[in-house]
N, C-alpha and C. Protein backbone atom coordinates (compact mmCIF):
# COMPACT_ATOMS: atom_id res chain seq x y z
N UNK A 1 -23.58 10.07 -5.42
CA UNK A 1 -22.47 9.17 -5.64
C UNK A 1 -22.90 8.15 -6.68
N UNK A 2 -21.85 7.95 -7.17
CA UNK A 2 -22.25 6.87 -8.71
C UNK A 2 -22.17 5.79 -8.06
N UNK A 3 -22.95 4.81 -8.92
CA UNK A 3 -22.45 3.37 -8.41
C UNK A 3 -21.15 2.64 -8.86
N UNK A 4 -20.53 3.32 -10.03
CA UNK A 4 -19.22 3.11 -10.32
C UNK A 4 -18.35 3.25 -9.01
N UNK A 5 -18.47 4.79 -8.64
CA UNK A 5 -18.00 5.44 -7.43
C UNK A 5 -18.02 4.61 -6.55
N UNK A 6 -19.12 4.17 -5.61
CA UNK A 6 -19.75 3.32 -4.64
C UNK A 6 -19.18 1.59 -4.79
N UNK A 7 -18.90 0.89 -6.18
CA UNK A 7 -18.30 -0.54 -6.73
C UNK A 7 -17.07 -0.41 -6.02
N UNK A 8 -16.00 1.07 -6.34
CA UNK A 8 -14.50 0.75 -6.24
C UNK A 8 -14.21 1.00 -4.87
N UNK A 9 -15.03 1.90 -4.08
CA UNK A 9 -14.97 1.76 -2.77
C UNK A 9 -15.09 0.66 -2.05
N UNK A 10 -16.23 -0.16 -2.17
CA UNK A 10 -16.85 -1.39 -1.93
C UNK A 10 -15.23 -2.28 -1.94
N UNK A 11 -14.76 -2.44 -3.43
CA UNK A 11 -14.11 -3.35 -3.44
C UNK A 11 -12.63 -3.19 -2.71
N UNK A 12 -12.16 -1.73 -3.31
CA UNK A 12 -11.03 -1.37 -2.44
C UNK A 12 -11.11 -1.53 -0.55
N UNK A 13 -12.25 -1.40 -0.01
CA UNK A 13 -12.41 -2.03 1.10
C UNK A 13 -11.90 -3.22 1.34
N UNK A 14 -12.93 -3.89 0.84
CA UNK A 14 -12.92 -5.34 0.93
C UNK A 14 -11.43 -6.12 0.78
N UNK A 15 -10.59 -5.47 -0.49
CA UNK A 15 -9.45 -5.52 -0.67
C UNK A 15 -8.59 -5.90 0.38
N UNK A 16 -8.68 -4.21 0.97
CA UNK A 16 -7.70 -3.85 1.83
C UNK A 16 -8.13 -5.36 3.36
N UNK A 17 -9.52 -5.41 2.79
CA UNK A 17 -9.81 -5.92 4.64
C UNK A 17 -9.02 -8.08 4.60
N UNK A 18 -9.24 -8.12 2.79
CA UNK A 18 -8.59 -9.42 2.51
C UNK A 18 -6.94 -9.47 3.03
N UNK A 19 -6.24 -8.37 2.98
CA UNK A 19 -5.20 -8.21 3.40
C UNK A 19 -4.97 -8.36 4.13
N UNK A 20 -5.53 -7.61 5.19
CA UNK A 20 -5.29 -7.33 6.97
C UNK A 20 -5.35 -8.87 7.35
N UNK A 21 -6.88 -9.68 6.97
CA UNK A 21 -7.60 -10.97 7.48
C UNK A 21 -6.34 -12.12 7.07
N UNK A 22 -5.80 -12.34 5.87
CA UNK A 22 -5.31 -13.55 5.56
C UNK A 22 -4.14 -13.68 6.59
N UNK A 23 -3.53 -12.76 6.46
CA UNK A 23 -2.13 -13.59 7.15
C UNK A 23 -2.21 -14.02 8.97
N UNK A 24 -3.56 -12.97 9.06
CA UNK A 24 -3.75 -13.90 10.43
C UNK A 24 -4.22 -15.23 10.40
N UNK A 25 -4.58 -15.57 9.68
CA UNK A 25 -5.14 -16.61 9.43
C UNK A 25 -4.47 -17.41 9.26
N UNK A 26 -3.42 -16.85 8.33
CA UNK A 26 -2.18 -17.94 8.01
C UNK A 26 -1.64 -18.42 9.12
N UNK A 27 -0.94 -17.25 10.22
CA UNK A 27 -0.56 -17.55 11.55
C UNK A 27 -0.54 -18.45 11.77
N UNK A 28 -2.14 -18.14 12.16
CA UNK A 28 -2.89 -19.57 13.33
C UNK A 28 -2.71 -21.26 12.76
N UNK A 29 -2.59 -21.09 11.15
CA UNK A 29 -3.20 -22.14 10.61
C UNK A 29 -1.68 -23.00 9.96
N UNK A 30 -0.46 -22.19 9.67
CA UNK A 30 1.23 -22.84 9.60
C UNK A 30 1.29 -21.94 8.35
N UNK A 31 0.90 -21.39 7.04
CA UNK A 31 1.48 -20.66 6.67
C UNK A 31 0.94 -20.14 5.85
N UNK A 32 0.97 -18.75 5.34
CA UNK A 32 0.20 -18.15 4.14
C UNK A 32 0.63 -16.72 3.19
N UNK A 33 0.14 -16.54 1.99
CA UNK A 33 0.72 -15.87 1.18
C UNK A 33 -0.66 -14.58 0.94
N UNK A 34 0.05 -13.03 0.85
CA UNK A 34 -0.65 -12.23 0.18
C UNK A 34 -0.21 -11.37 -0.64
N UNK A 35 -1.11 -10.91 -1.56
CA UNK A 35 0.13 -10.14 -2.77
C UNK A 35 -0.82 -9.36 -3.15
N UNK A 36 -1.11 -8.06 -3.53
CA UNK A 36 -1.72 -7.42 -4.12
C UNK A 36 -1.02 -6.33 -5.69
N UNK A 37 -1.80 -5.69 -5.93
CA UNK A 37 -1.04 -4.57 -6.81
C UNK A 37 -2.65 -3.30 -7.25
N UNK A 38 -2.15 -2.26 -7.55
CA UNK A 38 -2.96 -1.39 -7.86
C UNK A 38 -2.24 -0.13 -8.84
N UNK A 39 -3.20 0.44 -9.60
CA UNK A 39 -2.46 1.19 -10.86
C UNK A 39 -3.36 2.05 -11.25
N UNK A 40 -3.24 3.49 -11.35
CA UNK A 40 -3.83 4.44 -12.16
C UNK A 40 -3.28 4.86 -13.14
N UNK A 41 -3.83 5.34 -14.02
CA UNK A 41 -3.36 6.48 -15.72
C UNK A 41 -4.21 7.64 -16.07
N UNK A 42 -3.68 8.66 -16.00
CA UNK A 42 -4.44 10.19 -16.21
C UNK A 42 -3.68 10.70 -17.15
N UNK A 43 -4.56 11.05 -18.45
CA UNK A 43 -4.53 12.19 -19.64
C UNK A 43 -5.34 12.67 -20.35
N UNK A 44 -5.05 14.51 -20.13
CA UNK A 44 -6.32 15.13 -20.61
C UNK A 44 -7.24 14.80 -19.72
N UNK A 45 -8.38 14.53 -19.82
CA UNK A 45 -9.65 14.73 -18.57
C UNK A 45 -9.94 13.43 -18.69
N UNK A 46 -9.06 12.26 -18.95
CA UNK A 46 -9.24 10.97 -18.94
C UNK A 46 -8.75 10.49 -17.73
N UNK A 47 -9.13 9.57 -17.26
CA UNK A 47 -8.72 8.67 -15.91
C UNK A 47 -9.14 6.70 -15.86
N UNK A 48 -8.11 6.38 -15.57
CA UNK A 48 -8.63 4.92 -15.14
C UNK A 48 -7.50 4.38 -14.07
N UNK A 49 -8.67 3.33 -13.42
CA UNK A 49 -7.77 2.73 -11.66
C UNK A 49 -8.35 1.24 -11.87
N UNK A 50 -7.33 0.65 -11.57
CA UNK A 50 -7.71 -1.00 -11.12
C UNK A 50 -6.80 -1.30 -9.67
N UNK A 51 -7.68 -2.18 -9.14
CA UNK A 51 -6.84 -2.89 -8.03
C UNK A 51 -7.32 -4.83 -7.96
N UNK A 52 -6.45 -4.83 -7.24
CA UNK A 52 -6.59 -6.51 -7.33
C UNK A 52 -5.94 -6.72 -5.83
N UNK A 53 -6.47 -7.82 -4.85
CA UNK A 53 -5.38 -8.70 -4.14
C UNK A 53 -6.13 -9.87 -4.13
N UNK A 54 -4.97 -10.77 -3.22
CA UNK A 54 -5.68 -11.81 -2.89
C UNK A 54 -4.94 -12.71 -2.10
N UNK A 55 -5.00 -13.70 -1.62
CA UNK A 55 -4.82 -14.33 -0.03
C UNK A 55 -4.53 -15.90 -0.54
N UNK A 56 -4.25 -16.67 0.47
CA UNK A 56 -4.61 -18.34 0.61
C UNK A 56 -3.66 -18.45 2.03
N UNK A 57 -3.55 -19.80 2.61
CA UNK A 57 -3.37 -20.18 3.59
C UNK A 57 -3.22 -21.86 3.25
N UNK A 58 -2.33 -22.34 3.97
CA UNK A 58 -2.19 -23.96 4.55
C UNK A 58 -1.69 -24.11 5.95
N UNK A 59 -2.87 -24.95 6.34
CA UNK A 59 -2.65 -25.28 7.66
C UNK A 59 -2.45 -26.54 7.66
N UNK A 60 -1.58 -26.66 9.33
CA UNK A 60 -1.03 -28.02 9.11
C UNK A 60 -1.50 -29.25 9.02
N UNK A 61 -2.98 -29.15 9.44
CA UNK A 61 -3.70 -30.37 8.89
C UNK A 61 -3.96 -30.47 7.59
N UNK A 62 -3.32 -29.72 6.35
CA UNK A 62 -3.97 -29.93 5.15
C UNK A 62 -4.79 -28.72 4.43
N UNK A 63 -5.62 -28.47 5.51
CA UNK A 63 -6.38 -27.59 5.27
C UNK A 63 -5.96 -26.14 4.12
N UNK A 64 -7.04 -25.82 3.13
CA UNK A 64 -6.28 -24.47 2.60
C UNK A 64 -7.68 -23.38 2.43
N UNK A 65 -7.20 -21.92 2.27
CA UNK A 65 -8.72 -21.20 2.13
C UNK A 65 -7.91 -20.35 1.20
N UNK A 66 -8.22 -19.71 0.20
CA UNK A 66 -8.07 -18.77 -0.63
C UNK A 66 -8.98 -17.62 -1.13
N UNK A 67 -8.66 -16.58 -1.45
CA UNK A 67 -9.51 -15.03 -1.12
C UNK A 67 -8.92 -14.47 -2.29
N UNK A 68 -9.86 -13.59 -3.27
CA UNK A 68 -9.49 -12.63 -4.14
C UNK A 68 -10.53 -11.56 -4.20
N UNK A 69 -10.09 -10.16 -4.42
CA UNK A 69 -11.30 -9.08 -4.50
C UNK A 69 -10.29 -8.19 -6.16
N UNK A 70 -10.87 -8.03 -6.50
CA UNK A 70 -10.33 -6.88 -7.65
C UNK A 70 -11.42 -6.07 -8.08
N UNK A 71 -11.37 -4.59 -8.95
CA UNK A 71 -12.19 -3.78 -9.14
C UNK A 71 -11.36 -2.95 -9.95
N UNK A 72 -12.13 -1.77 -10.52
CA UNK A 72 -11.42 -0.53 -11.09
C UNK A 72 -12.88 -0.21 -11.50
N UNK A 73 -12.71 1.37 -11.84
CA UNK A 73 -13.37 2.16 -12.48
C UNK A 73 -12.39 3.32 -13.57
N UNK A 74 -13.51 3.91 -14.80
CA UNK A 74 -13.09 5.09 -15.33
C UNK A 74 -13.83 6.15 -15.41
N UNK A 75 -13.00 7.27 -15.60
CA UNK A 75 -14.12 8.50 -15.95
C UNK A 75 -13.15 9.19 -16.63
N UNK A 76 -13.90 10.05 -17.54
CA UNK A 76 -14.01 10.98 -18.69
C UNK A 76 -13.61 10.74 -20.24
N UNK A 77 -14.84 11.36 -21.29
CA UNK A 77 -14.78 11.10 -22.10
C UNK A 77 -16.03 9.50 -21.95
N UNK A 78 -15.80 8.71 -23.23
CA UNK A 78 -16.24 7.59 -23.25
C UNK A 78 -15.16 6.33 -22.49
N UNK A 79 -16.30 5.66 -21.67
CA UNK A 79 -15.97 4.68 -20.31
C UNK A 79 -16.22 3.15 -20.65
N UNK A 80 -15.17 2.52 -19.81
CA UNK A 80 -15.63 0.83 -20.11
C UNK A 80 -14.83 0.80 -19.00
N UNK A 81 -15.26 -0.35 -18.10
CA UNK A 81 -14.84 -1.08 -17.17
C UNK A 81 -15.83 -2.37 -16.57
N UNK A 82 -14.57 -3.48 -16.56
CA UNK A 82 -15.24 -4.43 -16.04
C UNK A 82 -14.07 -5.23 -15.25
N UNK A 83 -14.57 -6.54 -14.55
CA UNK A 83 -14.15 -7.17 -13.17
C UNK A 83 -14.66 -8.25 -13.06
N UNK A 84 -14.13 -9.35 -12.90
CA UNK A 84 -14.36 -11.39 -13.44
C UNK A 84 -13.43 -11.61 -12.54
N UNK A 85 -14.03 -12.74 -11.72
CA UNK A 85 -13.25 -13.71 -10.96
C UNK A 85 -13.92 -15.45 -11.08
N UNK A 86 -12.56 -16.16 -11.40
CA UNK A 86 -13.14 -17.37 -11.97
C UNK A 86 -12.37 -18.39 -11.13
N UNK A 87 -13.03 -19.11 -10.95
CA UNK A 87 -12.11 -20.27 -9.82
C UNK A 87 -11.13 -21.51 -10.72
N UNK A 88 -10.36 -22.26 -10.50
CA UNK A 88 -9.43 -22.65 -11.32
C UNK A 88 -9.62 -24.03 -11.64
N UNK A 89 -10.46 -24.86 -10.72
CA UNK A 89 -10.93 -25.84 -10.70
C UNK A 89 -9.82 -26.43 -9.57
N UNK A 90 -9.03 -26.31 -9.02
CA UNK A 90 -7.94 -26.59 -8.17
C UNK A 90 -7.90 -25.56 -6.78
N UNK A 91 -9.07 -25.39 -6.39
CA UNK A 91 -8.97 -24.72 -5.62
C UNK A 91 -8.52 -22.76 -5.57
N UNK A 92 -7.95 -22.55 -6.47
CA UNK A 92 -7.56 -21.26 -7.08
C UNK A 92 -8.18 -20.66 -7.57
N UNK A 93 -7.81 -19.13 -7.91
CA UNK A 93 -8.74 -18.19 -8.77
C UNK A 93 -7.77 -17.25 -9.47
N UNK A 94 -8.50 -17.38 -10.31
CA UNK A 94 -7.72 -16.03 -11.17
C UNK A 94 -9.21 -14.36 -11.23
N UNK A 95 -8.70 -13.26 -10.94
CA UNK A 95 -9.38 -12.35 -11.26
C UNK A 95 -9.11 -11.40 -12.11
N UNK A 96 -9.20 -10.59 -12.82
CA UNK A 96 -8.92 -9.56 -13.92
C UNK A 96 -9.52 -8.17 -13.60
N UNK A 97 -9.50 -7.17 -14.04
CA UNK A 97 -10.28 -5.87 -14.28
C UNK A 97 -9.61 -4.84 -15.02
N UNK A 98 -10.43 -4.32 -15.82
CA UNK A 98 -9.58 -3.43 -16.89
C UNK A 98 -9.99 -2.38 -16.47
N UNK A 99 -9.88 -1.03 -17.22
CA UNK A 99 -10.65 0.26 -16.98
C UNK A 99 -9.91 0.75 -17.87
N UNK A 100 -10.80 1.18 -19.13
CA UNK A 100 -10.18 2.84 -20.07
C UNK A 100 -11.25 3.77 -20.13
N UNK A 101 -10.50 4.86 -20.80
CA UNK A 101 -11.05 5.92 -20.92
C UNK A 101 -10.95 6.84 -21.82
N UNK A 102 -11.43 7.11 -23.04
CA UNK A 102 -11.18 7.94 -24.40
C UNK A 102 -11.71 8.84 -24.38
N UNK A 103 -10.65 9.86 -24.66
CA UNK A 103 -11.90 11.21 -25.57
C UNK A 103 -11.16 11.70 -26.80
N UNK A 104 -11.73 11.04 -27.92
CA UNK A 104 -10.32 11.54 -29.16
C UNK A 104 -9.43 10.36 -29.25
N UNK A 105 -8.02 11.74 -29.34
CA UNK A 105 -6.84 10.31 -29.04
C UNK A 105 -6.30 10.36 -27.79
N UNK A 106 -6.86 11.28 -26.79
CA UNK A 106 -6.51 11.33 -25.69
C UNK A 106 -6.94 10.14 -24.55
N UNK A 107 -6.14 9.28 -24.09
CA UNK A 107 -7.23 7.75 -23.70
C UNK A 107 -5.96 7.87 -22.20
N UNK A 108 -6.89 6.71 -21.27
CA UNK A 108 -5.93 6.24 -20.39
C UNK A 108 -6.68 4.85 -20.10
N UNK A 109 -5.58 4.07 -19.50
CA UNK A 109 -6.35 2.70 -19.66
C UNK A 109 -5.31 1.88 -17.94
N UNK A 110 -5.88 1.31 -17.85
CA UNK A 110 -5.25 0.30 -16.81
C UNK A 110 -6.08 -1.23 -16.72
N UNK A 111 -4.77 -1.96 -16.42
CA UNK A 111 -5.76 -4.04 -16.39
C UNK A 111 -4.50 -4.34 -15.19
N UNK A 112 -5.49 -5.35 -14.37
CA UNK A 112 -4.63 -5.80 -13.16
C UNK A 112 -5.24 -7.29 -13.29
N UNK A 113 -4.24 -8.15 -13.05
CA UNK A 113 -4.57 -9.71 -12.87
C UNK A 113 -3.81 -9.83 -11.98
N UNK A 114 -5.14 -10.92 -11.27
CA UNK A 114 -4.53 -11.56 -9.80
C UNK A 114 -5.00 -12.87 -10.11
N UNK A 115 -3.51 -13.57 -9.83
CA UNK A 115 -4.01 -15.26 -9.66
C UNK A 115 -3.32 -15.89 -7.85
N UNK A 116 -4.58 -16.67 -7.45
CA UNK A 116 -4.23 -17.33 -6.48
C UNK A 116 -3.81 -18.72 -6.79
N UNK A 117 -3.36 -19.60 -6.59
CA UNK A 117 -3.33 -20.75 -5.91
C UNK A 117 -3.07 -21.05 -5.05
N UNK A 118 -4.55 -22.05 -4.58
CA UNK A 118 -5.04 -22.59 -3.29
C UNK A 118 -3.46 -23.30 -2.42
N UNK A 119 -3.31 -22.48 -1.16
CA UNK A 119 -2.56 -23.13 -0.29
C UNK A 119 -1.21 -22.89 -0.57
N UNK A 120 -0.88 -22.09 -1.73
CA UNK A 120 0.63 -22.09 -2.63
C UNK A 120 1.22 -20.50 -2.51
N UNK A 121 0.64 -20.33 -3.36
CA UNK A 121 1.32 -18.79 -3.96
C UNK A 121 -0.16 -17.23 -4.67
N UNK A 122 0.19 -16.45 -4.65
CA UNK A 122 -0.32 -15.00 -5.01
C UNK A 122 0.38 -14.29 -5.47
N UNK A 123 0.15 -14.15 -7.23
CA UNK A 123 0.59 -13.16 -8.00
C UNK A 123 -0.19 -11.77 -8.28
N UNK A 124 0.13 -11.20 -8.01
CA UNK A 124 -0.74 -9.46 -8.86
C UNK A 124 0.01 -8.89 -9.87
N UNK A 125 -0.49 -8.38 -10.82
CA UNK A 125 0.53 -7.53 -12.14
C UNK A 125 -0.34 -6.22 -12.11
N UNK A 126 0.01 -5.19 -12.43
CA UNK A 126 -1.62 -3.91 -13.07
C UNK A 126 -0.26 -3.32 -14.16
N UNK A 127 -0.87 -3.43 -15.56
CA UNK A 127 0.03 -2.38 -16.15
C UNK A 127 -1.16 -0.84 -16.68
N UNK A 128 -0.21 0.03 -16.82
CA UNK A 128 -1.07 1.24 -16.89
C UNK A 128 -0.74 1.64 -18.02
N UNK A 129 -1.66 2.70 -18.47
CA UNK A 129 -1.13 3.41 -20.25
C UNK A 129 -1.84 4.46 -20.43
N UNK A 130 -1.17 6.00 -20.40
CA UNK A 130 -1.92 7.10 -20.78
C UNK A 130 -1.25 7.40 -21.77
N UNK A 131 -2.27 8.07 -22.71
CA UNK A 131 -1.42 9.29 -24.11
C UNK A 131 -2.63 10.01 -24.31
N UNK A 132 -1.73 11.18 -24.74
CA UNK A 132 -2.23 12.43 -25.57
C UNK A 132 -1.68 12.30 -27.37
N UNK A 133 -2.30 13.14 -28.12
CA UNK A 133 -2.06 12.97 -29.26
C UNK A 133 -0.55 13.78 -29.08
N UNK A 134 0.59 13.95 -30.01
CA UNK A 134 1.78 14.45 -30.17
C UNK A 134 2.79 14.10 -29.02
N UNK A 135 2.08 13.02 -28.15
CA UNK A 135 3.52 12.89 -26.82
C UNK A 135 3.35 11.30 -26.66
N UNK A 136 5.03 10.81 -26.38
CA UNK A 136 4.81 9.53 -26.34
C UNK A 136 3.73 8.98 -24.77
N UNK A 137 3.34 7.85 -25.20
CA UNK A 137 2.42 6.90 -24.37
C UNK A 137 3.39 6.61 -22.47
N UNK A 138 2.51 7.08 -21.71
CA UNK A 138 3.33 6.40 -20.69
C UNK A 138 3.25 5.78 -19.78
N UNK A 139 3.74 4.80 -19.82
CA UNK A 139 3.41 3.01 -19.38
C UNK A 139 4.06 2.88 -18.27
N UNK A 140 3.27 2.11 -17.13
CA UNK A 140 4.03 1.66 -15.85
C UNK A 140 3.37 0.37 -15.28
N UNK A 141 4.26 -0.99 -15.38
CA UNK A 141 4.02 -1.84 -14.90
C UNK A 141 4.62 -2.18 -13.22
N UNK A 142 3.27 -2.87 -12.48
CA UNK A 142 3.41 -3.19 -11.50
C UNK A 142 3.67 -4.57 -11.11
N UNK A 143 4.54 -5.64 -10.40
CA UNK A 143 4.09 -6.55 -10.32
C UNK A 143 4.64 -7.38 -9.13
N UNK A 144 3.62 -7.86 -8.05
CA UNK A 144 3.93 -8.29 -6.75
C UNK A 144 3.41 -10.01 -6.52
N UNK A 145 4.14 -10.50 -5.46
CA UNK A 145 3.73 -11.71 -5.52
C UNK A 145 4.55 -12.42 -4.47
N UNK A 146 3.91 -13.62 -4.18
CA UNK A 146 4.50 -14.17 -2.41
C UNK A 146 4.09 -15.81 -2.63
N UNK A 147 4.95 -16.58 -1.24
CA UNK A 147 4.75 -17.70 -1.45
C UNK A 147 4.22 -18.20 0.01
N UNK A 148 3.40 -19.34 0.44
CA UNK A 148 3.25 -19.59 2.13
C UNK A 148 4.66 -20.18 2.32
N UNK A 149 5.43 -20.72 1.35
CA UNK A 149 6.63 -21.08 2.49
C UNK A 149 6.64 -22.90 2.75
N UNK A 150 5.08 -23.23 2.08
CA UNK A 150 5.44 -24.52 2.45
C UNK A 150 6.00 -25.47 1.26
């Protein structure tokens, strides 16, 4: 198993487990937001996947916690992928991850951004893009997002 392989598992876990965890949390605590998104593109023996979510919470004392995981990988042909999460200075984070994949003019590519803000709101976008040479490009944007309500 690659460690590419082994990264998107890791994170798609973790993902999924940020999901399940926040809104209990929110529950207990008066109110909270989760939003994720995820996106693949396949052409020719090209492939690329990103995912993103992410969480926050306000409780009624004030209190807020916020959570982001994102990842992707590619394969075939020549590969690039990478994955940054940066905090906002406000309690928030924004995360990113791209993934393409070329061989020729045959490419596929996918980028997902997730922004939190602390105690507020969770946006996710992933847009996707495969082509072959002689056929048009084909593009599918995703985009999810939630509020705690307070």
């Amino acid at each position: 198993m690659s460690i590419t392989k082994t990264t998107i598992r890791a994170t798609t876990a973790l993902a999924a487990l940020g999901l399940v965890l926040v809104p209990a949390l929110a529950h207990a605590q008066g109110g909270g937001a989760t939003a994720g998104s995820a996106g693949s593109a396949a052409s020719g023996g090209t492939s690329a996947s990103t995912v993103g979510t992410g969480g926050t919470s306000a409780g009624a004392n004030g209190g807020t916690g916020s959570s982001l995981a994102t990842g992707g990988a590619a394969a075939g042909g020549k590969t690039m992928d990478r994955s940054h999460v940066n905090e906002t200075g406000n309690g928030g984070l924004n995360g990113q991850s791209k993934a393409m994949a070329h061989d020729g003019g045959t490419f596929s590519k996918s980028q997902t951004k997730t922004k939190v803000r602390d105690g507020e709101s969770v946006e996710s976008r992933t847009k996707t893009m495969s082509h072959e040479p002689g056929s048009k490009p084909v593009k599918s944007t995703t985009t999810t997002g939630s509020t705690t309500g307070q």
